[in-house]
C-alpha atoms as a PDB file:
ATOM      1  CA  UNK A   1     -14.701 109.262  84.308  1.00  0.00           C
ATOM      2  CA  UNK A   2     -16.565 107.193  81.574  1.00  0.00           C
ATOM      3  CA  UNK A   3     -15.176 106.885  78.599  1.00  0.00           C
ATOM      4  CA  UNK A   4     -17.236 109.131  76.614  1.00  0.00           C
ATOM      5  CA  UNK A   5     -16.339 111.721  79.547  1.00  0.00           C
ATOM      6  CA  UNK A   6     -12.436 111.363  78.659  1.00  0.00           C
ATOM      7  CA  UNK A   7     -12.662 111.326  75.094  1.00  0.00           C
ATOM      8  CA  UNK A   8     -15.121 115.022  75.774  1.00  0.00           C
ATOM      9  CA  UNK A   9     -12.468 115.924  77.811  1.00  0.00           C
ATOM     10  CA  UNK A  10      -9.790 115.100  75.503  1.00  0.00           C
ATOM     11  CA  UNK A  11     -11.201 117.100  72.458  1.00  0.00           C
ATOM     12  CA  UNK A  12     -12.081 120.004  74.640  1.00  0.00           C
ATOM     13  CA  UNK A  13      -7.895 120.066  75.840  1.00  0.00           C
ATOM     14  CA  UNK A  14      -7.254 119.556  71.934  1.00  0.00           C
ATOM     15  CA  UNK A  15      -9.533 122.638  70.975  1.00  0.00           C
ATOM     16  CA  UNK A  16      -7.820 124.571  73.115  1.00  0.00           C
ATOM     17  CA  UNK A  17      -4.337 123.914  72.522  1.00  0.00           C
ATOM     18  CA  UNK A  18      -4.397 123.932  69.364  1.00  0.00           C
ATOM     19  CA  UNK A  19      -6.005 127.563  68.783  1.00  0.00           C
ATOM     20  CA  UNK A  20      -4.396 129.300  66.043  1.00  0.00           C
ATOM     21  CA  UNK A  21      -2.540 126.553  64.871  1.00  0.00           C
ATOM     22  CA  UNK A  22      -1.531 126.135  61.010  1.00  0.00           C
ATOM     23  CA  UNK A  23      -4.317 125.525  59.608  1.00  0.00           C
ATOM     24  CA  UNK A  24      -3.193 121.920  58.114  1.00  0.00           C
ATOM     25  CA  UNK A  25      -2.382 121.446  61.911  1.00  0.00           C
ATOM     26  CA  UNK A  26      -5.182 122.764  63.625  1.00  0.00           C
ATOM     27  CA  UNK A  27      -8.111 121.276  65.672  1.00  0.00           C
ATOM     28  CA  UNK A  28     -10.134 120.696  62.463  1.00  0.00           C
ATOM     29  CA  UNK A  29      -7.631 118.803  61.228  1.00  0.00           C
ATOM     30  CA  UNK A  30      -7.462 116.384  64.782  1.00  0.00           C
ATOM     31  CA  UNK A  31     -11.482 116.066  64.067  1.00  0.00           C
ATOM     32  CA  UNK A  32     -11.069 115.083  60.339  1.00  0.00           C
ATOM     33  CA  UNK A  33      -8.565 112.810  61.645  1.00  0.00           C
ATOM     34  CA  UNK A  34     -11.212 111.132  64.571  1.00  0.00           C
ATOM     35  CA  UNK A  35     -13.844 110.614  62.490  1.00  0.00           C
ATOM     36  CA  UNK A  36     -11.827 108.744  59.968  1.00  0.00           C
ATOM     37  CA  UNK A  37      -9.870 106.850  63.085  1.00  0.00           C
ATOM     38  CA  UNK A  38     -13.570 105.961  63.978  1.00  0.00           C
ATOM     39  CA  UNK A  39     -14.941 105.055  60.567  1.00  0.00           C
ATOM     40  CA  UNK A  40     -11.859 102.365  59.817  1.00  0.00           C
ATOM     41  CA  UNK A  41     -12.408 100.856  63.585  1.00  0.00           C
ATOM     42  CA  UNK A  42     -15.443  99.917  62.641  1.00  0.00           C
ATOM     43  CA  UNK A  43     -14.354  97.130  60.623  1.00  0.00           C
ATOM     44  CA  UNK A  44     -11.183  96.278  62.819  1.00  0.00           C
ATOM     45  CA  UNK A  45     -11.048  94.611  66.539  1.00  0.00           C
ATOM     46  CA  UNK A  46      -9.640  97.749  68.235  1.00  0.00           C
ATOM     47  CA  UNK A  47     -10.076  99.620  71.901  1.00  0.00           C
ATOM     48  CA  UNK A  48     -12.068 102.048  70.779  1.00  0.00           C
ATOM     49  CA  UNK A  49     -11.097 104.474  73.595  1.00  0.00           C
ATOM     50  CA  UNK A  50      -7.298 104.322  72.750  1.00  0.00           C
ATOM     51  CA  UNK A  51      -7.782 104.968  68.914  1.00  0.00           C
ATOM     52  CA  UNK A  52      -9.815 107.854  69.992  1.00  0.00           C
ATOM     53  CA  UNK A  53      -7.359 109.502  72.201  1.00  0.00           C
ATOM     54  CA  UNK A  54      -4.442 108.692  69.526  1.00  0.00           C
ATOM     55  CA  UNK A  55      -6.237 110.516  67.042  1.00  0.00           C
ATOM     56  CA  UNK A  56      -7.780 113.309  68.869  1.00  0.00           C
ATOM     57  CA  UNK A  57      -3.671 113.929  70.557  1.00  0.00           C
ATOM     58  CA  UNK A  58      -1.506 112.635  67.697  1.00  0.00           C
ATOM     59  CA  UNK A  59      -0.396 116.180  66.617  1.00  0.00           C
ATOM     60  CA  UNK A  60      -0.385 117.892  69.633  1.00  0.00           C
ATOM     61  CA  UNK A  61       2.739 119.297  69.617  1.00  0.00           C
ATOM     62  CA  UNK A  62       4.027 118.475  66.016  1.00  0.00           C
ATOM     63  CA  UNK A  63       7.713 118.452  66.583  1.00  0.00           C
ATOM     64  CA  UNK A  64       7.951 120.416  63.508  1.00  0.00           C
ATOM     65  CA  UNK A  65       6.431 123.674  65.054  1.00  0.00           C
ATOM     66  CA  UNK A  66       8.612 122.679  68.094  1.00  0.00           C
ATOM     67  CA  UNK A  67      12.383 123.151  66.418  1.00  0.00           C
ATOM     68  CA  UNK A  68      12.107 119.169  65.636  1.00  0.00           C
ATOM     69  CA  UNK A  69      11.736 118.585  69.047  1.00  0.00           C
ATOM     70  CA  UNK A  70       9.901 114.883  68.967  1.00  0.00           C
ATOM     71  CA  UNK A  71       8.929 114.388  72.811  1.00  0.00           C
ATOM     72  CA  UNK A  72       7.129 117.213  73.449  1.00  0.00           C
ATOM     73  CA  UNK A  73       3.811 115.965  72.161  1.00  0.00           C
ATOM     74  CA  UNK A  74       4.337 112.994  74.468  1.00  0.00           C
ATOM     75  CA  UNK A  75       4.778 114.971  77.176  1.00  0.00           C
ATOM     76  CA  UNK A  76       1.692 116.799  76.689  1.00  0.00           C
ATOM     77  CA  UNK A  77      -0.517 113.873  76.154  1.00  0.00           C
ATOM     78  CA  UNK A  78       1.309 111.887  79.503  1.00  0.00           C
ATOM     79  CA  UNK A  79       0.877 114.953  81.674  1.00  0.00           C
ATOM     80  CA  UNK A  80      -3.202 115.600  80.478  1.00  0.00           C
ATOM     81  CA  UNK A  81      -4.084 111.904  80.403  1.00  0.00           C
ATOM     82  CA  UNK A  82      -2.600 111.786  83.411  1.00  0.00           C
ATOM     83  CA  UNK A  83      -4.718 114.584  84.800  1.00  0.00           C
ATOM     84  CA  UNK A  84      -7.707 113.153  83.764  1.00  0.00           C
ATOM     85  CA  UNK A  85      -6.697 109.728  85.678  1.00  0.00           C
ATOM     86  CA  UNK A  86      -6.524 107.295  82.678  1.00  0.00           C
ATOM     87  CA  UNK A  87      -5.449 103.744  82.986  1.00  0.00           C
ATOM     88  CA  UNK A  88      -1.690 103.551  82.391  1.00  0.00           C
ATOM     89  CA  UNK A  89      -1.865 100.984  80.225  1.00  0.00           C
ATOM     90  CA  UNK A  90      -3.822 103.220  77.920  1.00  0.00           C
ATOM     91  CA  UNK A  91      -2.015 106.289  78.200  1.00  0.00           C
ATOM     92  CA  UNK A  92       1.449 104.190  77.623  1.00  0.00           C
ATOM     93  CA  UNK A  93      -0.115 102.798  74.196  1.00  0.00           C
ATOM     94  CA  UNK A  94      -1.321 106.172  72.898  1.00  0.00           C
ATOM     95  CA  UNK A  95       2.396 107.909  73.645  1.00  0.00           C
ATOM     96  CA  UNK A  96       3.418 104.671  71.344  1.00  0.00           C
ATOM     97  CA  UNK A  97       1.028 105.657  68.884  1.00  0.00           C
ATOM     98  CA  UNK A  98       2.178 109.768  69.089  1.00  0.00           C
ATOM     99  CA  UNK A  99       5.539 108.848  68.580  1.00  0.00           C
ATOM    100  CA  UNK A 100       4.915 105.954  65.819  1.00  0.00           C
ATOM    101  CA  UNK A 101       2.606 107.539  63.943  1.00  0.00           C
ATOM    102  CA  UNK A 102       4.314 109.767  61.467  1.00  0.00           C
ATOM    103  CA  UNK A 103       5.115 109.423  57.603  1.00  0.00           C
ATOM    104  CA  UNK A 104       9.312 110.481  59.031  1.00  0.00           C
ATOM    105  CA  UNK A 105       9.496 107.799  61.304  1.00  0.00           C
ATOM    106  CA  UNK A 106       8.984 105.372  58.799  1.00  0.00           C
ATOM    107  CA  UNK A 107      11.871 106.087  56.964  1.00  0.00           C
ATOM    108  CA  UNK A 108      13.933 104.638  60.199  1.00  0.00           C
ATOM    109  CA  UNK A 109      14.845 100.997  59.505  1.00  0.00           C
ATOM    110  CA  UNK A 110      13.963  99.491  63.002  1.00  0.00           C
ATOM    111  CA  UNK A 111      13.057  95.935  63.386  1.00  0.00           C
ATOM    112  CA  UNK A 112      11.693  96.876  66.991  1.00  0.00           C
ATOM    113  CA  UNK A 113       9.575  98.958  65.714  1.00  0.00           C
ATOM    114  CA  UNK A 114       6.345  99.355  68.092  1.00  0.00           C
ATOM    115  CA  UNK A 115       2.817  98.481  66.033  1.00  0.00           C
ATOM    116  CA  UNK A 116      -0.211  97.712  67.251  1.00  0.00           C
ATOM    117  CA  UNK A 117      -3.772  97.026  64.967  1.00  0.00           C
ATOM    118  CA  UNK A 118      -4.888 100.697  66.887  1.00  0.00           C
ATOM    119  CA  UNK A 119      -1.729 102.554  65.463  1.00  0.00           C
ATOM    120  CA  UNK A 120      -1.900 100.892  62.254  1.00  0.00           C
ATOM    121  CA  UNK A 121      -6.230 102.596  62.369  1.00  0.00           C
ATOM    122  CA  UNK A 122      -5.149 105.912  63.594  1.00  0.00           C
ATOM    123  CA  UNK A 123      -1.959 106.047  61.444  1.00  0.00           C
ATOM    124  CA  UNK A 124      -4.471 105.275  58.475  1.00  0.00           C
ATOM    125  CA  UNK A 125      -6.897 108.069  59.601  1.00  0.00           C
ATOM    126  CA  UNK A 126      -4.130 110.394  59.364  1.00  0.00           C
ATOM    127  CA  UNK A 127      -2.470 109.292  56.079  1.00  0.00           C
ATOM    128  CA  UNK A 128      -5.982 109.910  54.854  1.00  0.00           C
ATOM    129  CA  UNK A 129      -6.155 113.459  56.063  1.00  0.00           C
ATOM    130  CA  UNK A 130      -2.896 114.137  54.011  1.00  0.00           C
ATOM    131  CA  UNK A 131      -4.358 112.941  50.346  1.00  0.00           C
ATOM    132  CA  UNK A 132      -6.708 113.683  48.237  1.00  0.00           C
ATOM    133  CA  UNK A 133      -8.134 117.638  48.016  1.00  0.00           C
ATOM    134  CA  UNK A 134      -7.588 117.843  51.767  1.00  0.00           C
ATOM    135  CA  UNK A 135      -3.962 116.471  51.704  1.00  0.00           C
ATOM    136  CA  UNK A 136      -3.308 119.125  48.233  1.00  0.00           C
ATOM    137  CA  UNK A 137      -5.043 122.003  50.224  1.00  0.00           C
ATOM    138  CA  UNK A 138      -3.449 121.365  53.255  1.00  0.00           C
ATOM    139  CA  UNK A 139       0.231 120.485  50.885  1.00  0.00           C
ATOM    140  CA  UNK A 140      -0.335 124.134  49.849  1.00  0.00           C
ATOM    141  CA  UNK A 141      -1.277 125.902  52.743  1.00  0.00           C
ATOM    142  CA  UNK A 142       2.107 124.509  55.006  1.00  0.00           C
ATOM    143  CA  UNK A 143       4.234 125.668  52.112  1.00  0.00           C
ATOM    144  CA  UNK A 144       3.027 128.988  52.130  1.00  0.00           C
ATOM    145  CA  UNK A 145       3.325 128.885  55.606  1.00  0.00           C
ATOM    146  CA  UNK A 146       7.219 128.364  55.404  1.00  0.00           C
ATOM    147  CA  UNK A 147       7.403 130.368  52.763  1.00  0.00           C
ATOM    148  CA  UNK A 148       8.006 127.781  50.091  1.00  0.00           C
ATOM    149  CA  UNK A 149       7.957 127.669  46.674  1.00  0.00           C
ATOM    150  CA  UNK A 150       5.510 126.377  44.667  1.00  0.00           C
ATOM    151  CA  UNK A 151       7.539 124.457  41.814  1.00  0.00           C
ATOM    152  CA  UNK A 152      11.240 124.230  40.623  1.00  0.00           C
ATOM    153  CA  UNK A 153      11.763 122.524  37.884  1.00  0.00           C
ATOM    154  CA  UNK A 154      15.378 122.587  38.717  1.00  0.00           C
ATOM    155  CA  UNK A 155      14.871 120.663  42.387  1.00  0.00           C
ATOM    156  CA  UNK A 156      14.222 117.769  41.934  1.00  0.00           C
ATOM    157  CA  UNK A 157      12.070 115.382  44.076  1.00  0.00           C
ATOM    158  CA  UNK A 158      14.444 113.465  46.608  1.00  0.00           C
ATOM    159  CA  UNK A 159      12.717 109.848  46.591  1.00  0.00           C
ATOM    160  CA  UNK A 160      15.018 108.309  48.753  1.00  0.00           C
ATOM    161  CA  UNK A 161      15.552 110.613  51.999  1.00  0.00           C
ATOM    162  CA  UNK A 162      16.537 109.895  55.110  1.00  0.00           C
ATOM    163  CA  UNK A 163      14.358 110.994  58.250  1.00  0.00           C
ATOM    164  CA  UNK A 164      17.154 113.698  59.062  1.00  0.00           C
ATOM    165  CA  UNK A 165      17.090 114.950  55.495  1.00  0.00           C
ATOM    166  CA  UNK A 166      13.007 114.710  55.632  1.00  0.00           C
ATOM    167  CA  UNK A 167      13.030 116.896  58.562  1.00  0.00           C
ATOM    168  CA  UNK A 168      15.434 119.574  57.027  1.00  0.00           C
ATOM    169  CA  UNK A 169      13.702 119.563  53.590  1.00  0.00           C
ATOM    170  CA  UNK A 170      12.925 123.583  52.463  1.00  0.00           C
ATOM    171  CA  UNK A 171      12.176 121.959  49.090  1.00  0.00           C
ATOM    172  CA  UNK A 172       9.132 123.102  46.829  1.00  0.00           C
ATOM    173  CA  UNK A 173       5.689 122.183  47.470  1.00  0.00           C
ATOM    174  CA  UNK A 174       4.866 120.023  44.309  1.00  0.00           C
ATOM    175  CA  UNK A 175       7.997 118.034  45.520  1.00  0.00           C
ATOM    176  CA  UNK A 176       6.236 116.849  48.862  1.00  0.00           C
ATOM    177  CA  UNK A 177       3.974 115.049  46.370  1.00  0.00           C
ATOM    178  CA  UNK A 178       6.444 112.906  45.338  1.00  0.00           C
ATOM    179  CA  UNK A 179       8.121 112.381  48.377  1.00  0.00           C
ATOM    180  CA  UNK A 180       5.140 111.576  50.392  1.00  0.00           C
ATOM    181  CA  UNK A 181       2.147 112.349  49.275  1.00  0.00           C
ATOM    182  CA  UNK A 182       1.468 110.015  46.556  1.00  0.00           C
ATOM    183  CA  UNK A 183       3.692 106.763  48.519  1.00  0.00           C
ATOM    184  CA  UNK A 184       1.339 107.262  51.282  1.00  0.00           C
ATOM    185  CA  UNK A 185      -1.321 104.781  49.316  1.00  0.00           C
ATOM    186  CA  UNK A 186       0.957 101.403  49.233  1.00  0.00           C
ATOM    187  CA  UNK A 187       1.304 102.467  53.013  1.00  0.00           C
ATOM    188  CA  UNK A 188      -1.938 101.995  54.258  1.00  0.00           C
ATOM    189  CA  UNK A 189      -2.344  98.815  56.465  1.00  0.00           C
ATOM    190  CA  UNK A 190      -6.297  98.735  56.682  1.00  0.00           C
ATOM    191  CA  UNK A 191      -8.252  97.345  53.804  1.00  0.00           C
ATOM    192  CA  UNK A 192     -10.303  99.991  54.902  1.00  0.00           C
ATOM    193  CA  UNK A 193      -7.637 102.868  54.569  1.00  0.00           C
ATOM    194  CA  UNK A 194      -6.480 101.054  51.678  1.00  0.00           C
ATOM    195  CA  UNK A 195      -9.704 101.633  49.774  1.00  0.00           C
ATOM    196  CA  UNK A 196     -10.688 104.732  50.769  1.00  0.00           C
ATOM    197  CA  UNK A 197      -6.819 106.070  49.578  1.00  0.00           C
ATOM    198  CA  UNK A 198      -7.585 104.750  46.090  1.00  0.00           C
ATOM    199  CA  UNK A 199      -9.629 107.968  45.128  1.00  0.00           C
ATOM    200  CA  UNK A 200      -8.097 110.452  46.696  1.00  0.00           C
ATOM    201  CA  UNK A 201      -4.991 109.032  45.778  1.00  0.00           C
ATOM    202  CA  UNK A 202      -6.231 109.161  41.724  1.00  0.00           C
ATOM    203  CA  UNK A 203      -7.492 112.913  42.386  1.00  0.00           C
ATOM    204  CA  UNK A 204      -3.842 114.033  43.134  1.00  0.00           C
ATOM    205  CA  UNK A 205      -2.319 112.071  40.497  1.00  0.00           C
ATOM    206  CA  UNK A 206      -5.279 114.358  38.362  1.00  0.00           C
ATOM    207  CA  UNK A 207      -4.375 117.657  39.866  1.00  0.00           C
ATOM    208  CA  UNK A 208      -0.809 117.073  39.230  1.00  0.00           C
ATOM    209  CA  UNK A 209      -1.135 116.447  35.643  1.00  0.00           C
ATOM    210  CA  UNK A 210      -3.535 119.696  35.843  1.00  0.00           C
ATOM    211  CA  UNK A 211      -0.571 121.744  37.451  1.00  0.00           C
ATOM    212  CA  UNK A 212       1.841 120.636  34.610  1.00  0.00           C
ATOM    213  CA  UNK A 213      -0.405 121.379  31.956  1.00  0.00           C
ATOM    214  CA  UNK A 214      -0.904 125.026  33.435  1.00  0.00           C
ATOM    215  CA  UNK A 215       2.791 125.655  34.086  1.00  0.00           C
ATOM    216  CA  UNK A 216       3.760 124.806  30.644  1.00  0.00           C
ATOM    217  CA  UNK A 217       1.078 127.395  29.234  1.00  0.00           C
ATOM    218  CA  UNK A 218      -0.895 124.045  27.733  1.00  0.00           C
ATOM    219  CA  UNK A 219      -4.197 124.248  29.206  1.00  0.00           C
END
């Protein structure tokens, strides 16, 4: 296969997996995900091919649609790369990336930590995907998914959390923005990611101070 074959392939695999997913989970958001992987390679020294297949199978199998269950997405993404017959070496760095890539697993203090400048792109693409109006709509749709408030002002936000305690978190939807959502900016490692975060990154800090006005009957 050429490369263009695998990533075809690869999205057509993703399509169909991931039919009637959540819809902050779903295929659209893998392909929102690609294109920004491919827009911030552009200005980095990356193998194309593997920051394609990291973003296009990052979210495979989230593990939290899977009871927290963190290897089945690397399962899925061995056993179809595999099936497709691509390099080892390639399919061995995106697994690295699936199970790297998350906001959770960067809560674990581990100096062995794997990163690589393709990780660090796709990981970027993806932090993207979760600010800005995207990252509120998609904040918002996952909480009504679980069935999750929308505000407490008597929880409040848990800024230092563990990855256990992440996982477990039934807490209100406004409080993801605190938890996550809005560090996710100082976390980007391209100064491509970096400066495409800046506005979305200013348009939640705007919709926030919306929602408060609203909820106290002041706008």
């Amino acid at each position: 296969m050429t490369e263009n074959e695998i990533v075809e392939s690869t999205i057509a695999f993703v399509k169909v997996t991931l039919k009637g997913a959540e819809g902050g989970h779903d295929w659209f958001h893998i392909h929102r995900v690609f294109l920004n992987a491919e827009s911030i390679a552009e200005s980095e020294n990356v193998d194309i091919l593997i920051v394609q297949l990291g973003a296009l199978l990052h979210d495979i199998a989230d593990a939290k649609f899977y009871g927290g269950d963190e290897t089945i997405g690397p399962k899925m993404a061995v056993e179809f790369l595999t099936s497709i017959k691509v390099e080892q070496r390639i399919i061995d760095h995106v697994v690295q990336i699936i199970e790297n890539i998350s906001f959770k697993s960067s809560l674990e203090n581990k100096e062995d930590r794997f990163n690589s400048l393709e990780l660090q792109v796709v990981q970027d693409a993806d932090r993207l995907d979760a600010i800005g109006a995207i990252g509120v709509a998609r904040a918002f749709n996952y909480g009504g998914f679980k069935n999750r408030e929308l505000y407490n002002p008597d929880i409040r936000p848990n800024l230092n959390m563990s990855k256990e305690e992440y996982k477990k978190s039934t807490a209100p939807t406004i409080n993801h923005f605190y938890e996550k959502l809005l560090l996710l900016k100082d976390k980007m490692n391209t100064q491509t990611g970096k400066k495409l975060a800046e506005k979305r990154h200013q348009y939640m800090l705007d919709f926030l101070t919306q929602f408060d006005s609203e909820w106290r009957g002041l706008a």
